[in-house]
C-alpha atoms as a PDB file:
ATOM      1  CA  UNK A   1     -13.836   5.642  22.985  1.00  0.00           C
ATOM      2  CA  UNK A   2     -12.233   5.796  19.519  1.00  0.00           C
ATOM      3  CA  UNK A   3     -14.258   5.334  16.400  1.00  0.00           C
ATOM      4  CA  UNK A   4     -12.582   2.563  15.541  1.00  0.00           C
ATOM      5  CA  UNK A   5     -14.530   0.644  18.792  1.00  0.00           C
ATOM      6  CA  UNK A   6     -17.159   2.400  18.794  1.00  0.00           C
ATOM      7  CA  UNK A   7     -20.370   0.050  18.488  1.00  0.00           C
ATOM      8  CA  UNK A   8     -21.899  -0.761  15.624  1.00  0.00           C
ATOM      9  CA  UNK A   9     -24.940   1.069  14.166  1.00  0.00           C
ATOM     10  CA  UNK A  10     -26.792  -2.495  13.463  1.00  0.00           C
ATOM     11  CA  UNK A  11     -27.753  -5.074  16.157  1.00  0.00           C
ATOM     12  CA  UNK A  12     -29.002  -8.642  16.254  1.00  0.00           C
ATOM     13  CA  UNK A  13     -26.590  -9.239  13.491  1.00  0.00           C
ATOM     14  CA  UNK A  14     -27.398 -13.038  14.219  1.00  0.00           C
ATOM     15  CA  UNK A  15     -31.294 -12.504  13.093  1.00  0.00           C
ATOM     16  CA  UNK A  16     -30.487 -10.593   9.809  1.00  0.00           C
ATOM     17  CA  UNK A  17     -31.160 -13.131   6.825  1.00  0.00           C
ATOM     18  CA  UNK A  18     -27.997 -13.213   4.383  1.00  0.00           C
ATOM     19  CA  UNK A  19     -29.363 -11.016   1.985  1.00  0.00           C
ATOM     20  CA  UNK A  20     -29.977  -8.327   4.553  1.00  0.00           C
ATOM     21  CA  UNK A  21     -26.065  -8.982   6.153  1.00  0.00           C
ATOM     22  CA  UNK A  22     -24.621  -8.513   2.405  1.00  0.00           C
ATOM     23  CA  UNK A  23     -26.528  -4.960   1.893  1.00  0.00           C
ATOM     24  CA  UNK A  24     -25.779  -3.491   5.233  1.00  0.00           C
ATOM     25  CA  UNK A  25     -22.028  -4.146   5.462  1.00  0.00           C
ATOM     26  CA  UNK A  26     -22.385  -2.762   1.326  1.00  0.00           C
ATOM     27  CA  UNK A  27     -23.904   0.244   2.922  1.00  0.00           C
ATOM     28  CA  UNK A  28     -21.116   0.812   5.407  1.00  0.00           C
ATOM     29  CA  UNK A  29     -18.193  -0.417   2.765  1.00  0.00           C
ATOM     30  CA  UNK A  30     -19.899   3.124   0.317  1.00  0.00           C
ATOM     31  CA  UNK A  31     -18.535   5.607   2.517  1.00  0.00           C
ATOM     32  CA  UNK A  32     -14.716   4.587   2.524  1.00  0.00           C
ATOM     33  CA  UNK A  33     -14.126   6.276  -0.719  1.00  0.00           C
ATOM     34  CA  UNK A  34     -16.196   9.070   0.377  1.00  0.00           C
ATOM     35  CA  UNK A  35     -14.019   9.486   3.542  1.00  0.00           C
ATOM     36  CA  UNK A  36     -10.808   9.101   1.672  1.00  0.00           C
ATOM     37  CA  UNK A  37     -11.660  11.969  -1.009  1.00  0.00           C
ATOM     38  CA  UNK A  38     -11.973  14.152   1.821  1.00  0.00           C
ATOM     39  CA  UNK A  39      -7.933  13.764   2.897  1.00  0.00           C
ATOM     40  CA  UNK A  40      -6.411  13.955  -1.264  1.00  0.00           C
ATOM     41  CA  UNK A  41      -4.593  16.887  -0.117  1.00  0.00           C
ATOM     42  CA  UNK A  42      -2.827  14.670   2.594  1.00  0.00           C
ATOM     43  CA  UNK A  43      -2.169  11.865   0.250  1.00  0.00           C
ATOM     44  CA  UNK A  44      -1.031  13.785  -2.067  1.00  0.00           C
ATOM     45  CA  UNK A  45       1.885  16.178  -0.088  1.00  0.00           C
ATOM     46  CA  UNK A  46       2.734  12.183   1.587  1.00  0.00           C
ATOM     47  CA  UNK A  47       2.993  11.140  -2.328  1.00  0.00           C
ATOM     48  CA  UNK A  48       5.006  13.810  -3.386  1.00  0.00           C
ATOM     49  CA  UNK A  49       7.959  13.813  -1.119  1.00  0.00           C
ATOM     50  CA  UNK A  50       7.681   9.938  -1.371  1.00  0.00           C
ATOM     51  CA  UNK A  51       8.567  10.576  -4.487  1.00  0.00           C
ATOM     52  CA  UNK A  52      10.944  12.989  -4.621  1.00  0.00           C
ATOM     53  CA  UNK A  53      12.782  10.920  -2.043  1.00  0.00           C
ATOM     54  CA  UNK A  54      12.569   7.943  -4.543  1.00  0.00           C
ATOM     55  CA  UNK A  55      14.175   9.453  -7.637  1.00  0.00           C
ATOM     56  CA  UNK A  56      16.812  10.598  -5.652  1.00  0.00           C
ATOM     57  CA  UNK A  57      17.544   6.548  -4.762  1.00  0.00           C
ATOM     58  CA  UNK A  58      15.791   6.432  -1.307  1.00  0.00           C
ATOM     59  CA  UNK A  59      13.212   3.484   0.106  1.00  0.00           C
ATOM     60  CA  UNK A  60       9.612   3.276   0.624  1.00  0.00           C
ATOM     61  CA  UNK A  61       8.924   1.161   4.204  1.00  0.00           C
ATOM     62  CA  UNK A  62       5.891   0.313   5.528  1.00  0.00           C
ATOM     63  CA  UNK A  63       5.235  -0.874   8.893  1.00  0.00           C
ATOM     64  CA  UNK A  64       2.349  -2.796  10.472  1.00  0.00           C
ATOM     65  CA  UNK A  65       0.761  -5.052  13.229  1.00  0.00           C
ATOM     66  CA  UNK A  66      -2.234  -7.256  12.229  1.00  0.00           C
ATOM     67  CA  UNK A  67      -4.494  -6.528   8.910  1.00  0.00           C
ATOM     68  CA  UNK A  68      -2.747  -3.406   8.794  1.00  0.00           C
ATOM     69  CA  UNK A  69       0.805  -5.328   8.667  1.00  0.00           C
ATOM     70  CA  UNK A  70      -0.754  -7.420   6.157  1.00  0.00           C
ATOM     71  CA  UNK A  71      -1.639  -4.398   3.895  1.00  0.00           C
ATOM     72  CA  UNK A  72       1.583  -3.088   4.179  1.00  0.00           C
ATOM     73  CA  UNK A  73       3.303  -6.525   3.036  1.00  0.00           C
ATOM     74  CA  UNK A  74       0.992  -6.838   0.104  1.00  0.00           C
ATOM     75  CA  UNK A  75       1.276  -3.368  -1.085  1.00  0.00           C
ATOM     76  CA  UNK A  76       5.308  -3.799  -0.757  1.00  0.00           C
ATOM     77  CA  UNK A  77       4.729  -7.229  -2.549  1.00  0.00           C
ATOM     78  CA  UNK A  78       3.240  -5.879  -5.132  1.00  0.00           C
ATOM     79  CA  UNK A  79       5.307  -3.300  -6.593  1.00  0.00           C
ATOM     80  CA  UNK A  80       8.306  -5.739  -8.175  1.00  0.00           C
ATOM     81  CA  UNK A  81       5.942  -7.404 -10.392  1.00  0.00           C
ATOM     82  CA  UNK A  82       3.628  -4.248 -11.573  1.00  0.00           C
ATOM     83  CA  UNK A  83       6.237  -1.994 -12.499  1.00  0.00           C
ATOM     84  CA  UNK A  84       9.665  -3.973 -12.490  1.00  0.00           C
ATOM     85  CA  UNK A  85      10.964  -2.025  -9.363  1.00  0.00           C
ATOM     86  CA  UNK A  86      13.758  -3.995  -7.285  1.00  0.00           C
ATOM     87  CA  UNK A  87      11.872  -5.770  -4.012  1.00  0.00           C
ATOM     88  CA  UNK A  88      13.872  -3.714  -1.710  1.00  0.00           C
ATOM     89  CA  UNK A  89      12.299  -0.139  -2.827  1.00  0.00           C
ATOM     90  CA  UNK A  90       9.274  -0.612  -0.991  1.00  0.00           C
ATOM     91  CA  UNK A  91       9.432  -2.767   2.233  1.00  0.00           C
ATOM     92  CA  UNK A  92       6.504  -3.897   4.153  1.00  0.00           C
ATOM     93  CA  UNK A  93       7.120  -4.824   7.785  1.00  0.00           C
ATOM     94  CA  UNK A  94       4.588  -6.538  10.130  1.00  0.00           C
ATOM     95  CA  UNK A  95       5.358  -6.673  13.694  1.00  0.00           C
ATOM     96  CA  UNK A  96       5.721 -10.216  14.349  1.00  0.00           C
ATOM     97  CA  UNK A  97       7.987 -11.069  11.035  1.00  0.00           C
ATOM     98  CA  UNK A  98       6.752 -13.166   8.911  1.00  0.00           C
ATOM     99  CA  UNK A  99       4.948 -15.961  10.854  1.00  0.00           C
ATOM    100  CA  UNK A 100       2.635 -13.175  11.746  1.00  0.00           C
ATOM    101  CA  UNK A 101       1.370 -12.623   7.727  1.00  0.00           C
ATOM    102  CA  UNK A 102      -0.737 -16.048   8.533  1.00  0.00           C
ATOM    103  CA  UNK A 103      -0.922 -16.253  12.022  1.00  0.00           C
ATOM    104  CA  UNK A 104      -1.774 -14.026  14.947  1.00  0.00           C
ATOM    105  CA  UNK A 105       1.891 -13.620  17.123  1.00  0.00           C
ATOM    106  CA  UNK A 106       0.636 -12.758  20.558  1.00  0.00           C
ATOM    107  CA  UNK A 107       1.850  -9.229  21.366  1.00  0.00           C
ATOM    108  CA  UNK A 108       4.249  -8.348  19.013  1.00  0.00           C
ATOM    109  CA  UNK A 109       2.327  -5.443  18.573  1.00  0.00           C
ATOM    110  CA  UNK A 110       3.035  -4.161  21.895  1.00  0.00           C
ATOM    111  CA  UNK A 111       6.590  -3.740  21.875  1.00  0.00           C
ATOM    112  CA  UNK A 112       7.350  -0.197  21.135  1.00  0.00           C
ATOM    113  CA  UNK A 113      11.085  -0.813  20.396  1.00  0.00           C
ATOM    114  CA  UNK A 114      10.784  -3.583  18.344  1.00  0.00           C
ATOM    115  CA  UNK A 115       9.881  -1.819  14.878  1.00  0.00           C
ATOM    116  CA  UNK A 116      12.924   0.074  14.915  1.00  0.00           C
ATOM    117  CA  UNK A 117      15.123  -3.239  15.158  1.00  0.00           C
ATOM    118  CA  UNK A 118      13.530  -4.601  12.199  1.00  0.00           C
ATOM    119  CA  UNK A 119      14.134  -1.559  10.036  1.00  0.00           C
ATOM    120  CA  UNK A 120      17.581  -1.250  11.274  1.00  0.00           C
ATOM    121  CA  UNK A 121      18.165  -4.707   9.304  1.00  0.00           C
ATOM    122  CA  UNK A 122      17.108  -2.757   6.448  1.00  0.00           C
ATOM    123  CA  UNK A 123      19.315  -0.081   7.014  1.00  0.00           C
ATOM    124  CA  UNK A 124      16.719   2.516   7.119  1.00  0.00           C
ATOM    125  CA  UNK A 125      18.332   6.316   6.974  1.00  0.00           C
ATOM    126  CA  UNK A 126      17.646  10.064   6.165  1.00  0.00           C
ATOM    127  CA  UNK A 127      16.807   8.811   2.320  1.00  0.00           C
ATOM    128  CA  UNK A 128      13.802   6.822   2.639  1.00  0.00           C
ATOM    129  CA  UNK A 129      10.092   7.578   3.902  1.00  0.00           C
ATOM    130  CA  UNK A 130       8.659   5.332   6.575  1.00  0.00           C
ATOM    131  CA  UNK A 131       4.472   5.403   6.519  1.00  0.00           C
ATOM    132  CA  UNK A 132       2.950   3.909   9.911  1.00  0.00           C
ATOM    133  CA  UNK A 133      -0.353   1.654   9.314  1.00  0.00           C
ATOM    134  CA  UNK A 134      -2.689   1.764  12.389  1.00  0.00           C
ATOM    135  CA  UNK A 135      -6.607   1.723  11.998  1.00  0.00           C
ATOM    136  CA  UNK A 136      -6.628   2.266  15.864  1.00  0.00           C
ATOM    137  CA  UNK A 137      -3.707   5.135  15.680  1.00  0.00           C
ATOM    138  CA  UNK A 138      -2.347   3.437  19.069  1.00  0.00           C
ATOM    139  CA  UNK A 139      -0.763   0.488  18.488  1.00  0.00           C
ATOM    140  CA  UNK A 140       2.652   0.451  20.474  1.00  0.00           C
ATOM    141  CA  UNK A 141       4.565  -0.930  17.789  1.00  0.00           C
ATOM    142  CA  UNK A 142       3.986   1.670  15.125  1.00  0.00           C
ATOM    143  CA  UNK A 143       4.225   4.440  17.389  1.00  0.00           C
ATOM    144  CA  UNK A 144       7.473   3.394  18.638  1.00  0.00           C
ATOM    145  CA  UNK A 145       8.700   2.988  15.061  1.00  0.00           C
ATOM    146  CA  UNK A 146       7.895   6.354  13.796  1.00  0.00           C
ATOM    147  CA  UNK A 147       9.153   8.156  16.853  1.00  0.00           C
ATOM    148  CA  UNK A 148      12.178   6.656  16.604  1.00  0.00           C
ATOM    149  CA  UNK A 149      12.544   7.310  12.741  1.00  0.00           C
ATOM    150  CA  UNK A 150      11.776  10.921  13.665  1.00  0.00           C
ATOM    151  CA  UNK A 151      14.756  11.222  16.060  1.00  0.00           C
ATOM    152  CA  UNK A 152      16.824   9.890  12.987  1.00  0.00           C
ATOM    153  CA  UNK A 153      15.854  12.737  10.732  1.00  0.00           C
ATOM    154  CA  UNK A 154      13.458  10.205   8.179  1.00  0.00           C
ATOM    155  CA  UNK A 155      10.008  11.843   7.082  1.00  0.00           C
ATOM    156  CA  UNK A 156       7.465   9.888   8.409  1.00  0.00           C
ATOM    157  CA  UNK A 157       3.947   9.438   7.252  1.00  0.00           C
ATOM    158  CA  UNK A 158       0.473   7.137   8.968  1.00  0.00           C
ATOM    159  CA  UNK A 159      -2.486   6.016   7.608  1.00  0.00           C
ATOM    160  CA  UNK A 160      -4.879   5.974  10.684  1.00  0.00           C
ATOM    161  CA  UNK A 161      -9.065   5.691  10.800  1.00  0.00           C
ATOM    162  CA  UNK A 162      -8.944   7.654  14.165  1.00  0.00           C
ATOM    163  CA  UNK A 163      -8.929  11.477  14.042  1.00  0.00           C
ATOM    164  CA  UNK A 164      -5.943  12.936  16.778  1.00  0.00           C
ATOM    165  CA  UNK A 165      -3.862   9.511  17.522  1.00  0.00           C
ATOM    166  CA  UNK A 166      -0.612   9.140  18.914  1.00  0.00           C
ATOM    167  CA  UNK A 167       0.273   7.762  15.708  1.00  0.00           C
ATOM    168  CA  UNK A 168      -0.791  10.413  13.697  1.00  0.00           C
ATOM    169  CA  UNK A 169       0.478  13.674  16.096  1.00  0.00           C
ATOM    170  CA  UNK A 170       4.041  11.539  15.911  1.00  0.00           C
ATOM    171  CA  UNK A 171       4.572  12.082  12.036  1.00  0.00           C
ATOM    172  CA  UNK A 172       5.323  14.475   9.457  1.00  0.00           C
ATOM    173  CA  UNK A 173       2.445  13.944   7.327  1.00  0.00           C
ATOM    174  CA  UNK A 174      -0.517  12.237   8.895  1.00  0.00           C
ATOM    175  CA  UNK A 175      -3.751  10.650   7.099  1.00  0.00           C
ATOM    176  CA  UNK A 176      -6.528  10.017   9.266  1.00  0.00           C
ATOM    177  CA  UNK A 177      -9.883   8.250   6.982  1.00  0.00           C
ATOM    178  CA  UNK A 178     -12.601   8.559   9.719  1.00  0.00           C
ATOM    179  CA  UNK A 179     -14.770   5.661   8.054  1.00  0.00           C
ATOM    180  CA  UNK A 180     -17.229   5.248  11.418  1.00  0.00           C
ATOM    181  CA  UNK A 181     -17.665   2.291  13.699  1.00  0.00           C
ATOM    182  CA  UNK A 182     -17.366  -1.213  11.958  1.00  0.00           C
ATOM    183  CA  UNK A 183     -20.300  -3.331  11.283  1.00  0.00           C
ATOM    184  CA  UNK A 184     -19.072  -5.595  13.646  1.00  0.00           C
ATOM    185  CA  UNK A 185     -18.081  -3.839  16.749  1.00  0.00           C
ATOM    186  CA  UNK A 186     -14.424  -3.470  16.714  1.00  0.00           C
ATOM    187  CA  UNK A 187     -13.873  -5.701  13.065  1.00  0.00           C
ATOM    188  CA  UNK A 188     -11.007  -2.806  11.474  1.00  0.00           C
ATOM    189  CA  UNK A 189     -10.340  -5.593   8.914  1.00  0.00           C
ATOM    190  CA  UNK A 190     -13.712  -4.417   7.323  1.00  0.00           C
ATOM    191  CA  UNK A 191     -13.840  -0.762   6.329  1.00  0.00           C
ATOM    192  CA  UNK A 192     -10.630   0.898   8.163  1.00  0.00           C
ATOM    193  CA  UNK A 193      -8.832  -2.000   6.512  1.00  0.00           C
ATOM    194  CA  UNK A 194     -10.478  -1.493   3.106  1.00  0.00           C
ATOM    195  CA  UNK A 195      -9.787   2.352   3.890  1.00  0.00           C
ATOM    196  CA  UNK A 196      -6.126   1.248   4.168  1.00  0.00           C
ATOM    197  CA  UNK A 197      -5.659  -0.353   0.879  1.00  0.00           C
ATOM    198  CA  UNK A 198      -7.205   1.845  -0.845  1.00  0.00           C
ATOM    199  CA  UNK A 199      -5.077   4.782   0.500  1.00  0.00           C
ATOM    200  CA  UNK A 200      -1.758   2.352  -0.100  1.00  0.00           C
ATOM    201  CA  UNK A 201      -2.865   1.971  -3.588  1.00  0.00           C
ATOM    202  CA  UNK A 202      -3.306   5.624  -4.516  1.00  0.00           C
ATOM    203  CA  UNK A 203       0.078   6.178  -2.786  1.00  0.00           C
ATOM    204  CA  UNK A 204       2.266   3.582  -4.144  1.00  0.00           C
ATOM    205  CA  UNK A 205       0.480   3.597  -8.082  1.00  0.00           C
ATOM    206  CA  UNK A 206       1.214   7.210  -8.001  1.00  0.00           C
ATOM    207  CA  UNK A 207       4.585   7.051  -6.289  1.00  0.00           C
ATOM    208  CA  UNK A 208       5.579   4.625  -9.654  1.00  0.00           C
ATOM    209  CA  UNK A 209       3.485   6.924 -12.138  1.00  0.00           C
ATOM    210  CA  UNK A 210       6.170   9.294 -10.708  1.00  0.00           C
ATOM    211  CA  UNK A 211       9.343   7.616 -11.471  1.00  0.00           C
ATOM    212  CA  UNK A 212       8.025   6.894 -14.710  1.00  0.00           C
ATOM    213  CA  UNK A 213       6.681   2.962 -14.195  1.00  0.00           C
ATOM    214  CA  UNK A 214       4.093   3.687 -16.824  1.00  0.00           C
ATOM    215  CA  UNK A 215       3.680   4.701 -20.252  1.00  0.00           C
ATOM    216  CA  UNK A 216       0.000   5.625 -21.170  1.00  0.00           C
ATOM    217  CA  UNK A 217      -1.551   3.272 -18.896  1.00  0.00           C
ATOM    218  CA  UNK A 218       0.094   0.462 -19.503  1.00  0.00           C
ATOM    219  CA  UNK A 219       2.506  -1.291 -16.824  1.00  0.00           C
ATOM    220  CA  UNK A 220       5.110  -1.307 -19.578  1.00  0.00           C
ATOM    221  CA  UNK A 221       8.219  -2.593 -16.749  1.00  0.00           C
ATOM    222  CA  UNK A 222       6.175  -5.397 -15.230  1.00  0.00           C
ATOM    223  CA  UNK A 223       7.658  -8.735 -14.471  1.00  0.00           C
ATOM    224  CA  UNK A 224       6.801 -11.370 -17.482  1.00  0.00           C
ATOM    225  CA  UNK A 225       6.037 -14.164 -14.591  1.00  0.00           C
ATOM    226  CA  UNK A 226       3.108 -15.995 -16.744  1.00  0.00           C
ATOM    227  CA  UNK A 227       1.416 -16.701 -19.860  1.00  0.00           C
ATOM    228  CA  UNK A 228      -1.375 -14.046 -19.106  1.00  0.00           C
ATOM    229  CA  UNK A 229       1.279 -11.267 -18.412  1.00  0.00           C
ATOM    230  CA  UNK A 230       2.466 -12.140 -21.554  1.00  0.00           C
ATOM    231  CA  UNK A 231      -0.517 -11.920 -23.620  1.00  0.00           C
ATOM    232  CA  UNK A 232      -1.210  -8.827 -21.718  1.00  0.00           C
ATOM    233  CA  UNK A 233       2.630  -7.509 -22.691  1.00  0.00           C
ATOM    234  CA  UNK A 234       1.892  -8.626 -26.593  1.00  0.00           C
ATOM    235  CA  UNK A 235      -1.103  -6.478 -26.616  1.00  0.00           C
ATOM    236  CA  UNK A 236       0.580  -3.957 -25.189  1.00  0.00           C
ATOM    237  CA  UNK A 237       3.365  -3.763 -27.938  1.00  0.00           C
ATOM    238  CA  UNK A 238       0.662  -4.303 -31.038  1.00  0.00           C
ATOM    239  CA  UNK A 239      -1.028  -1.848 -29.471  1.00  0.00           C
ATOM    240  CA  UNK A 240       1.768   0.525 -29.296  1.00  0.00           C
ATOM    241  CA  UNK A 241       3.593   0.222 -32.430  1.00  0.00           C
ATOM    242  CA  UNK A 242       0.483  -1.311 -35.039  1.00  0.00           C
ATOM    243  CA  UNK A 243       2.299  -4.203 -35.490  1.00  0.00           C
ATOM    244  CA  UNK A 244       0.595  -7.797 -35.584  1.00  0.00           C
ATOM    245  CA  UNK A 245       0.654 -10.467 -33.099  1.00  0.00           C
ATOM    246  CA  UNK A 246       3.514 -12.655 -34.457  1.00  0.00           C
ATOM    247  CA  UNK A 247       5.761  -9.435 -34.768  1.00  0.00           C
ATOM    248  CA  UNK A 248       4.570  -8.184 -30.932  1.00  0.00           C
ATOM    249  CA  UNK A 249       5.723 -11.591 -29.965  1.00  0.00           C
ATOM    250  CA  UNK A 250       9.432 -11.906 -31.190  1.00  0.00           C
ATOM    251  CA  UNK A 251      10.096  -8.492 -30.022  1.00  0.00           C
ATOM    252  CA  UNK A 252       8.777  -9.024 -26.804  1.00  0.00           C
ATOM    253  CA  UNK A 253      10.958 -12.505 -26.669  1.00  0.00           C
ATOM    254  CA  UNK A 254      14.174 -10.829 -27.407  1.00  0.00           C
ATOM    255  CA  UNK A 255      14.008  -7.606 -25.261  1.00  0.00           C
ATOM    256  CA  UNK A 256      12.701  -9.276 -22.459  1.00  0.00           C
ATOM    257  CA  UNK A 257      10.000  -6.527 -21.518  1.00  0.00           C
ATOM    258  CA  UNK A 258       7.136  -4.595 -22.893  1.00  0.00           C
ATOM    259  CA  UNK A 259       9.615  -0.949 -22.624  1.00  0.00           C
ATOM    260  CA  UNK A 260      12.419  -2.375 -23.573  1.00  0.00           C
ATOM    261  CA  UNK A 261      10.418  -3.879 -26.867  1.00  0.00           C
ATOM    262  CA  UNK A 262       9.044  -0.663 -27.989  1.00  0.00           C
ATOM    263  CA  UNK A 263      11.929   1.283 -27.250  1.00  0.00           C
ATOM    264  CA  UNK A 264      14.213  -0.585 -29.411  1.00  0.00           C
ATOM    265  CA  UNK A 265      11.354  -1.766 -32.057  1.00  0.00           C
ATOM    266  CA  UNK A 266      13.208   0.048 -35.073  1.00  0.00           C
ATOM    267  CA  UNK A 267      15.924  -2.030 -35.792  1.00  0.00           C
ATOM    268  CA  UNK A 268      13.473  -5.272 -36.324  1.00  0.00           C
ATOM    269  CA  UNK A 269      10.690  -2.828 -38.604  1.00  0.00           C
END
């Protein structure tokens, strides 16, 4: 039996009072990060050619089936408006399409042949880096998706909560968080999914930090989509250049970004 199914440590889960629920699943959800810092070094070679890959105009793709499709699509989601990348550098795929982000698709995950359709819409090639998400390491349609990404010279990558899957012995640079059996038998939307964003986070935030998405700390190329990024991108420039508020404001209005305003701040001083 895989970790990921193996049964719980707790019982009678129905008995525990709420107070007692909340601490125990807060006792299980401490040792993700604890399990993650022990595979850094594995992140970080999968970060690094990532990146390399990146600068040189390639893709990041995810792929998915379930929570861990659901990851991948939020992760990919994510990137356009943090650090102003174009929404077809990182991809999330989730085996189902789209319907399947809200709704279970009933065995879409089983098709072994179907993930490499869907990134052949995306014209996947030798370029881009294509990470497999699988808290079991089994699932038919990751598995099928990396191997066949393999035989089509791309560097592959997993992010797996089982130690010596399929998924991970079928890719170039495997990451297996062994986070232990779920609070509730079986539940990988709990820690192996919380494992799983967390790992997509260091990966992608340091993929951008890369390529140069941040100055400082400061998302300096995110999207201006609402009045709190905006405030946030006026702090940002009074911040950087010690000028006031009103000033921050009309150069962020005519550049259009919080770079582009500090970049080209002399010709308003």
């Amino acid at each position: 039996m895989t970790t990921t199914e193996s049964t719980s440590r707790y019982n009678n889960l129905e008995a525990m009072s709420v107070r007692k629920l909340l601490v125990n699943i807060n006792r299980e959800d401490a040792k993700v990060p604890v399990a993650i810092a022990k595979k850094i070094p594995q992140i970080e070679a999968l970060v690094k050619v990532i990146a390399e890959k990146m600068k040189e105009g390639g893709r990041l793709f995810y792929i998915g089936a379930g929570t861990s499709g659901r990851l991948a699509i939020v992760d990919a989601s994510e990137i356009p408006p943090t650090y102003g990348m174009p929404a077809d550098k990182v991809i999330g795929l989730i085996a189902g399409g789209d319907k399947a982000i809200r709704k279970a698709v009933e065995h879409a995950e089983d098709d072994s042949r179907q993930a490499w359709k869907d990134l052949k819409k995306h014209k996947i090639n030798i370029n881009d880096v294509l990470i497999g998400i699988a808290a079991s390491g089994r699932t038919p349609y990751v598995i099928g998706g990396v191997k066949d990404a393999r035989k089509n010279k791309i560097i592959t990558g997993c992010v797996t909560c089982n130690e010596g899957s399929e998924l991970a012995l079928n890719v170039d640079y495997p990451i297996e968080v062994v986070v232990g059996p779920e609070f509730v038998t079986g539940s990988t939307r709990m820690k192996a999914g919380t494992a799983q964003k967390l790992c997509l986070n260091m990966i992608s935030t340091s993929v951008m930090i890369q390529l140069g998405r941040v100055k400082g700390n400061k998302m300096v190329d995110m999207q201006l989509t609402n009045n709190k990024l905006i405030d946030r991108g006026v702090r940002m420039i009074m911040g950087e250049l010690n000028v006031n508020q009103i000033k921050a404001e009309r150069l962020l209005k005519k550049f259009g970004s919080v770079r582009k305003a500090i970049n080209n701040a002399k010709p308003l001083s």
